[in-house]
Structures are given as C-alpha cells and as structure tokens.
C-alpha atoms as a PDB file:
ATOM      1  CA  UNK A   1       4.475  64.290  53.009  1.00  0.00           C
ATOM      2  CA  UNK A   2       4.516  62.907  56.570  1.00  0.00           C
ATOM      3  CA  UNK A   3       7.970  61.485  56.114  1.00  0.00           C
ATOM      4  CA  UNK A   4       9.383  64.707  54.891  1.00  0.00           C
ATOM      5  CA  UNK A   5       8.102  66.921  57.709  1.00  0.00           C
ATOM      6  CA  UNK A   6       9.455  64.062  60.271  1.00  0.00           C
ATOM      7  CA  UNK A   7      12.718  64.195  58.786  1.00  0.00           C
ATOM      8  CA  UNK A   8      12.693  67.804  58.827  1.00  0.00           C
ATOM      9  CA  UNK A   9      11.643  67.799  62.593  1.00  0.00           C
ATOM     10  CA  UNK A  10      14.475  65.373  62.607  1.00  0.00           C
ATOM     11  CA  UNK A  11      16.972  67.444  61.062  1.00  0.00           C
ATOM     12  CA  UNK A  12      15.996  70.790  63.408  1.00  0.00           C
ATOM     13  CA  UNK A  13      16.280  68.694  66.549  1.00  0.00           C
ATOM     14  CA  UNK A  14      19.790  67.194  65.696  1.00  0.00           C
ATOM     15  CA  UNK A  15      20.858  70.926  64.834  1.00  0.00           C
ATOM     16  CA  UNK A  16      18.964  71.950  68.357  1.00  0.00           C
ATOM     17  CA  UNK A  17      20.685  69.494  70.365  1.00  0.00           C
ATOM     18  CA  UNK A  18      24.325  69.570  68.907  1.00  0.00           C
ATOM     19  CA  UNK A  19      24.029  73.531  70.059  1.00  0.00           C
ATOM     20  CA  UNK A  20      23.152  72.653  73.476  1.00  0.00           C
ATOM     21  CA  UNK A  21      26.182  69.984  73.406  1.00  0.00           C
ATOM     22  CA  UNK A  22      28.544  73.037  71.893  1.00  0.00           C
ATOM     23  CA  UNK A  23      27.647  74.963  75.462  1.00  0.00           C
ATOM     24  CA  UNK A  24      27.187  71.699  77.415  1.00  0.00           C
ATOM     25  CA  UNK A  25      30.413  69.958  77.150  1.00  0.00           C
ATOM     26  CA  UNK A  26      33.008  72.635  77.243  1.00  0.00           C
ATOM     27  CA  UNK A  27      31.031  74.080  80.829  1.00  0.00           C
ATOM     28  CA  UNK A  28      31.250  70.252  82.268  1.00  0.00           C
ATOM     29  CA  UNK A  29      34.794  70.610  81.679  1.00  0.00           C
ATOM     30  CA  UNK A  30      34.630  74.074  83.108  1.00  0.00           C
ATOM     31  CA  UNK A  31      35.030  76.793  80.509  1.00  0.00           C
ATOM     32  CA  UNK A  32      31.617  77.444  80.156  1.00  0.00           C
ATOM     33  CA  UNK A  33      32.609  81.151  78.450  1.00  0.00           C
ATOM     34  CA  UNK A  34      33.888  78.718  75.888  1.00  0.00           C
ATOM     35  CA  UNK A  35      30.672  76.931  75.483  1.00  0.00           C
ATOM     36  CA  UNK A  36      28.771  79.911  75.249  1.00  0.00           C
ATOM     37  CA  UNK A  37      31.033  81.199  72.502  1.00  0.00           C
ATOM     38  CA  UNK A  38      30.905  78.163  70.296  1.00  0.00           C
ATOM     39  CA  UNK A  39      27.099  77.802  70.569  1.00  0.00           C
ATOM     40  CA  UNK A  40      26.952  81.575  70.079  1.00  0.00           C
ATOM     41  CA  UNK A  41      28.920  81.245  66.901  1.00  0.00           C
ATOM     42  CA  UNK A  42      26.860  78.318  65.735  1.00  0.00           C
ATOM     43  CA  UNK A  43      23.728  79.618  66.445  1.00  0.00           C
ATOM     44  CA  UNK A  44      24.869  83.063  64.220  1.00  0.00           C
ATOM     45  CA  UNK A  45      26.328  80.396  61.294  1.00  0.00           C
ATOM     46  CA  UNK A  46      22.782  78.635  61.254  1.00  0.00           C
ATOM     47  CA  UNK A  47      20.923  81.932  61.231  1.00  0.00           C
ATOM     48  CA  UNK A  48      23.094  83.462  58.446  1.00  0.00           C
ATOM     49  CA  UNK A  49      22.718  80.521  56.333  1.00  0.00           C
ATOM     50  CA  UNK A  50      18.813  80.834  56.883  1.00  0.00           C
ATOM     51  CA  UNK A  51      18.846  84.324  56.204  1.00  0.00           C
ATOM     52  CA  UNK A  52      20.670  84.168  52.921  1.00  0.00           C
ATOM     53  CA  UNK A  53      17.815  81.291  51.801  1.00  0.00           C
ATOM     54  CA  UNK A  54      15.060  82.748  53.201  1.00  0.00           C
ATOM     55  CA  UNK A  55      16.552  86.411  51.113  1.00  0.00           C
ATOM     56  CA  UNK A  56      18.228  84.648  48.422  1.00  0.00           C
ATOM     57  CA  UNK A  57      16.163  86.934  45.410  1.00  0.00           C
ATOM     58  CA  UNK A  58      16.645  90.053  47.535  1.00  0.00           C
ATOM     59  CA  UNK A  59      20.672  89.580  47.710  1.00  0.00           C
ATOM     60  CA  UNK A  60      20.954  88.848  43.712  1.00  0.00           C
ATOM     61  CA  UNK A  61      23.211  91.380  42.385  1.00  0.00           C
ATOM     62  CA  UNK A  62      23.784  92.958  39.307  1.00  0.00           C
ATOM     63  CA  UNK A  63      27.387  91.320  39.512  1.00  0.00           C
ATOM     64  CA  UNK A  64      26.085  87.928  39.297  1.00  0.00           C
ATOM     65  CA  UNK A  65      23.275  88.304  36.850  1.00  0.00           C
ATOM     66  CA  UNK A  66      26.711  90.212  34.268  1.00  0.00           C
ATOM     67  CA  UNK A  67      28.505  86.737  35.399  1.00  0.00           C
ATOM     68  CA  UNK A  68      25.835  84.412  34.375  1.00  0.00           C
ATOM     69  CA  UNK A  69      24.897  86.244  31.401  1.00  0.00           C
ATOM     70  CA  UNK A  70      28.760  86.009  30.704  1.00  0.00           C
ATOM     71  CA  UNK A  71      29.059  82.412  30.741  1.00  0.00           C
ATOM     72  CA  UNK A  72      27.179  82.027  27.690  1.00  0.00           C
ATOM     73  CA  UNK A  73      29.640  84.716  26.005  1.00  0.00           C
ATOM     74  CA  UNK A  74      27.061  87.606  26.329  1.00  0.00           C
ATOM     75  CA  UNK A  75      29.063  90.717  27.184  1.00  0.00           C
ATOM     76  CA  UNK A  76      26.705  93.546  28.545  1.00  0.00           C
ATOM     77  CA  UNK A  77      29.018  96.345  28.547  1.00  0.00           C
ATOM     78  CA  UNK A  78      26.236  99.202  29.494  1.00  0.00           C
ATOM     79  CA  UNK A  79      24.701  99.786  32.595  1.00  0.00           C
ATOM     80  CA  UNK A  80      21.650  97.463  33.223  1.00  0.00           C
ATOM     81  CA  UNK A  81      18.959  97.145  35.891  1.00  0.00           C
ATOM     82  CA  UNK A  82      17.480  93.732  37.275  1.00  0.00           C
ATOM     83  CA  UNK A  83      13.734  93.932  36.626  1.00  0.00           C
ATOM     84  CA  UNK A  84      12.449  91.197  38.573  1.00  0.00           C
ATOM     85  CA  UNK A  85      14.301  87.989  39.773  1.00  0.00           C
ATOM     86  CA  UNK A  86      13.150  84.753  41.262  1.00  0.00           C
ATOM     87  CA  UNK A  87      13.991  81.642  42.365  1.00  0.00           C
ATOM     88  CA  UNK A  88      12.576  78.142  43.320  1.00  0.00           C
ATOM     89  CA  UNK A  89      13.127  74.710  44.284  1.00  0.00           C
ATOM     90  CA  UNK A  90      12.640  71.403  45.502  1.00  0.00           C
ATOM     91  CA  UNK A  91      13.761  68.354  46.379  1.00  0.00           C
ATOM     92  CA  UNK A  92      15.716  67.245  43.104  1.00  0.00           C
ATOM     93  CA  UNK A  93      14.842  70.782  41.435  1.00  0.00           C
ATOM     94  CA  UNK A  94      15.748  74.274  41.247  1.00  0.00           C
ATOM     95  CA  UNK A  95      14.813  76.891  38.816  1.00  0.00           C
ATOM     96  CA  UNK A  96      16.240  80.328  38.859  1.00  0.00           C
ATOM     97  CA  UNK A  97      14.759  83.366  36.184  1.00  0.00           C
ATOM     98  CA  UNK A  98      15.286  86.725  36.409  1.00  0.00           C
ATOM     99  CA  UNK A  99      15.108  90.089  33.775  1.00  0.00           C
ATOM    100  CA  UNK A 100      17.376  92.461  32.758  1.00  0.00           C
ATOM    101  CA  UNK A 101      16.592  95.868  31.829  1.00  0.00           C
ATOM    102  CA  UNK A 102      19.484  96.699  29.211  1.00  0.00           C
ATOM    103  CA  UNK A 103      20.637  99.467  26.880  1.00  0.00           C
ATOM    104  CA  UNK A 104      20.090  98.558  22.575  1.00  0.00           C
ATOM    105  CA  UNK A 105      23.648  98.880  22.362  1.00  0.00           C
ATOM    106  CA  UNK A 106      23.708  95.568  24.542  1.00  0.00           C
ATOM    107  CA  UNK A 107      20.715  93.967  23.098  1.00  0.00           C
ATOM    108  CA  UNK A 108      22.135  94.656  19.564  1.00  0.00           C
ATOM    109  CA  UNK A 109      25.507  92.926  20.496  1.00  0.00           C
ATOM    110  CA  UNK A 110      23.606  89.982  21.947  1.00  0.00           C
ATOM    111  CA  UNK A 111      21.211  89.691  18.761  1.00  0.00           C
ATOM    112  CA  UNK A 112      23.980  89.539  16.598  1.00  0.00           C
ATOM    113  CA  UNK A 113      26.053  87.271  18.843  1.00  0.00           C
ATOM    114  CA  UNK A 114      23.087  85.013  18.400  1.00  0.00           C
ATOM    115  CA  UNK A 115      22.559  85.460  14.967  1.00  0.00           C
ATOM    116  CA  UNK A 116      26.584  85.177  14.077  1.00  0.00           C
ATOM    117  CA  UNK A 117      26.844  81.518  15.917  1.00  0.00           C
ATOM    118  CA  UNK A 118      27.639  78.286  13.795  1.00  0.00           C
ATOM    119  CA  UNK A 119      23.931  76.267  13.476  1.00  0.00           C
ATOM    120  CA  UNK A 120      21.866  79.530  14.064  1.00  0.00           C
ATOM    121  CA  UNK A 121      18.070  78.132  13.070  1.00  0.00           C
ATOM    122  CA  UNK A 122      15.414  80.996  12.177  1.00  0.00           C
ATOM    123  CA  UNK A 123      12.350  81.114  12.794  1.00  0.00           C
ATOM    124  CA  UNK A 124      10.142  77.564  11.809  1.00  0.00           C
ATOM    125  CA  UNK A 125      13.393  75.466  11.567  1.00  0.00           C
ATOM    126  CA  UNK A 126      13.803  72.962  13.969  1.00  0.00           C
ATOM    127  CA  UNK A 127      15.041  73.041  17.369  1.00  0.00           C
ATOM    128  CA  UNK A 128      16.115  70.820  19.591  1.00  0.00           C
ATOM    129  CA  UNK A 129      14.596  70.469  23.281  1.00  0.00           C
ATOM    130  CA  UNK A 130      17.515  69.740  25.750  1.00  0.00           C
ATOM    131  CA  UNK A 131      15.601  70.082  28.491  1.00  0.00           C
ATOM    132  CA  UNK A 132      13.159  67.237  28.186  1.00  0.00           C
ATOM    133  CA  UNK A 133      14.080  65.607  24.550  1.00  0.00           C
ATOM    134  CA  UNK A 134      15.240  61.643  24.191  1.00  0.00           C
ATOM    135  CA  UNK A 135      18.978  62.214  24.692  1.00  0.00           C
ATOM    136  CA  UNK A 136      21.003  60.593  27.484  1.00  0.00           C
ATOM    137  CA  UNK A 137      20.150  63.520  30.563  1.00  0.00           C
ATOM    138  CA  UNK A 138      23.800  61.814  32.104  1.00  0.00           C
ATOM    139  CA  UNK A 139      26.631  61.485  29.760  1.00  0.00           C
ATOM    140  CA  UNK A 140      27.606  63.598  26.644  1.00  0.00           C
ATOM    141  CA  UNK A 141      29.295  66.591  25.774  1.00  0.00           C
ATOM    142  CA  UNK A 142      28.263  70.133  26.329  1.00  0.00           C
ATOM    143  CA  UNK A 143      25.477  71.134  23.743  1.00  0.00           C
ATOM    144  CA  UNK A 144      24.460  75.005  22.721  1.00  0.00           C
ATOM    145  CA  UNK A 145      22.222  76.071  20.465  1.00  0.00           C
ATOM    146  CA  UNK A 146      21.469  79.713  19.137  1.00  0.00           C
ATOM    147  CA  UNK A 147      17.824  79.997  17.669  1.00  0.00           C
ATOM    148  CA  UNK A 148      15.149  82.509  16.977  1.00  0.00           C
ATOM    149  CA  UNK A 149      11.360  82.605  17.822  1.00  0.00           C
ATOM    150  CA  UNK A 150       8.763  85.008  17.660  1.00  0.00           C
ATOM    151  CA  UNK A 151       8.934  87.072  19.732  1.00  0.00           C
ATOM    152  CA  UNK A 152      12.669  86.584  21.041  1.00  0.00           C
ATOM    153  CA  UNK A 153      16.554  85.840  19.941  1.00  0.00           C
ATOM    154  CA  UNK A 154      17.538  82.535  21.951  1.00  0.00           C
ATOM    155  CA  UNK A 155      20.703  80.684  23.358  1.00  0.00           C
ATOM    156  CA  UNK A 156      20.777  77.249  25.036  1.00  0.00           C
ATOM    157  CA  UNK A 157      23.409  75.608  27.016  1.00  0.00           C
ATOM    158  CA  UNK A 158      23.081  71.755  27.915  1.00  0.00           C
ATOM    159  CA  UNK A 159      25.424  70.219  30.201  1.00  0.00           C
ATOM    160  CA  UNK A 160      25.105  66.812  31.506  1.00  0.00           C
ATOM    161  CA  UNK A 161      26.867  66.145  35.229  1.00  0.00           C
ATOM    162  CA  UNK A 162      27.138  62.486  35.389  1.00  0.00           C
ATOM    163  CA  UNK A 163      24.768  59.702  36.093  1.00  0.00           C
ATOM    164  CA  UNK A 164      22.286  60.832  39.239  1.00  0.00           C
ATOM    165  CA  UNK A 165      22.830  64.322  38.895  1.00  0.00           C
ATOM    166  CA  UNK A 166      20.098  66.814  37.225  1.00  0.00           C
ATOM    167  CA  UNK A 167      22.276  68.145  33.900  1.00  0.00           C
ATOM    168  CA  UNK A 168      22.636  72.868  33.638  1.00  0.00           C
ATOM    169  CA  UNK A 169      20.312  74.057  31.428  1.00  0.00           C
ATOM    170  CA  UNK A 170      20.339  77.864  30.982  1.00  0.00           C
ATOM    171  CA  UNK A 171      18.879  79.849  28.647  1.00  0.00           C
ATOM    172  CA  UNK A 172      19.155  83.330  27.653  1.00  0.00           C
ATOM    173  CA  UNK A 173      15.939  85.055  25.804  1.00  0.00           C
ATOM    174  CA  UNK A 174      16.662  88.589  24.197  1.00  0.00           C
ATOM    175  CA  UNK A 175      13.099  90.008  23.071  1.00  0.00           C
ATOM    176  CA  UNK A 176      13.146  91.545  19.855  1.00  0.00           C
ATOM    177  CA  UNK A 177      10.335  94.423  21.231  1.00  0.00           C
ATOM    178  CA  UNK A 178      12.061  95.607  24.495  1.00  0.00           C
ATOM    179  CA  UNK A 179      15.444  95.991  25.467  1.00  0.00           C
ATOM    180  CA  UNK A 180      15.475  92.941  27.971  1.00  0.00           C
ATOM    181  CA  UNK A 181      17.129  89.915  28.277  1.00  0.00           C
ATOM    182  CA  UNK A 182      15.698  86.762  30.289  1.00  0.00           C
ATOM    183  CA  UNK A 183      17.940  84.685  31.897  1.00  0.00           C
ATOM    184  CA  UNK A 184      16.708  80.839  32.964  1.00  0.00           C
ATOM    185  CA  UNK A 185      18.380  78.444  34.990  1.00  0.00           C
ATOM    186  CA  UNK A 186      16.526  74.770  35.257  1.00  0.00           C
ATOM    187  CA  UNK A 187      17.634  71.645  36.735  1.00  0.00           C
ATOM    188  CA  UNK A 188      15.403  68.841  36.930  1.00  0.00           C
END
C-alpha cells in the first residue's frame, strides 16, 4: 500500500512540475503570455479528465447504455430510463452495472431474442461460467451464451484480448417480474 501511494505522490508531482516547466520555459525565452497559456490549457486538460472520473456514473447516458445493450443484438426501440448505474475499479479491474427501466414491448423482444438463440439452456441445464471457469482467459474465439434462471432471461458474451490482458465479459439480465434489464460489464 505504501508503494502505491508513493507512486501516486510520484505521478502528481511529475504532472505538478511539467506545468510549472509549460509556464517556465516559454517566459525564460520571453513569451511568458505563452507560458501562461500552455500551463493554463494543461491545467484545464488535467482537471477535465479528473472531472469526467471523479463524475463518470453521473455523465452515463441513455445513448450509451442503447449502445451497449446493442452490442449484444438487443434492440430497445421504446423509451427507457436508467434506474441506477455504477461503476468501479482497480488496478487490473473494472466492473461497470447499471439498470434499465424499459417498456414490455422491449422486454418481450429481448426474452424472445434470448429464447430464439442457437444453444438456449432452460432452467437446470448446464451453463457455462466464462468468467472464472478452466478455459484459456487469453486466446480463443468469441463465446455467447443465451440461458435462463429463476428469476431472469440471460445473455453472455466472452471475449478473450490476448495474453496479459483481462478478456470482456458482459452480461445482460432481463427479469422475468419487472420490466428491467441489467447490464454487467467485468474485467478481471
């Protein structure tokens, strides 16, 4: 833990100093309106990216949730509402969930996309676990499954990104009670 807050301290202080040299070295040379312009605009680029972190759940949109839904070939074509979303990470992992609020129309389409794919399982059969099962997390080919539970109507996508890199899992959950649809993104 020590390590990781001195390389952090480390990291701030390289960002601190190459500010000052943005002003510093353009005013030696005599343009210091220069200077303060580029450390100005440097200083907005490393708040901006801060902000957007720091606010990442409160700038989700509606447009992005409808893309990632859409990568998995569910079409919402109704109106929705984002319920709740979240997001979290850490070095090597990230996880990213949030809930729709959609019409039946759309949960009916996405139920029977479900149902309707090659290798749907029902309820009992067996599934298999992507996420943390025996296969190579590296090297393969894309993997989706379509299954049902108890309480929810499920589709997987597995994608492994090389050797080092943590593979996409997403998952899409449509509960069979409510009209919502979860959306999970893990990589770990």
């Amino acid at each position: 833990m020590g390590l990781l807050i001195f390389f952090g301290l480390l990291f701030i202080g390289l960002l601190i100093g190459f500010t000052f040299l943005l002003y510093f070295i353009p005013k030696k040379l005599g343009y210091q309106k220069t200077g303060i312009i580029l450390s100005s605009l440097f200083g907005l680029f490393l708040t901006a990216i801060t902000l957007s972190s720091i606010f990442e759940d409160e700038l989700f949109t509606q447009n992005e949730a409808k893309r990632l839904i859409e990568e998995q070939e569910i079409i919402l074509e109704d109106k929705f509402e984002i319920e709740n979303n979240e997001s979290m990470w850490a070095i090597g992992d990230y996880y990213h969930t949030f809930t729709l609020k959609i019409s039946e129309r759309d949960k009916i389409r996405a139920i029977n996309k479900i149902k309707n794919a090659p290798r749907f399982k029902k309820n009992g059969e067996p599934i298999i676990d992507y996420l943390y099962g025996t296969q190579d997390r590296y090297n393969g080919a894309k993997q989706t499954q379509n299954y049902e539970i108890p309480n929810y109507y499920v589709r997987e996508y597995y994608e492994p990104n090389g050797e080092g890199y943590a593979p996409t899992f997403r998952r899409i959950l449509i509960n069979k009670d409510e009209n919502k649809l979860k959306f999970e993104d893990i990589n770990e």
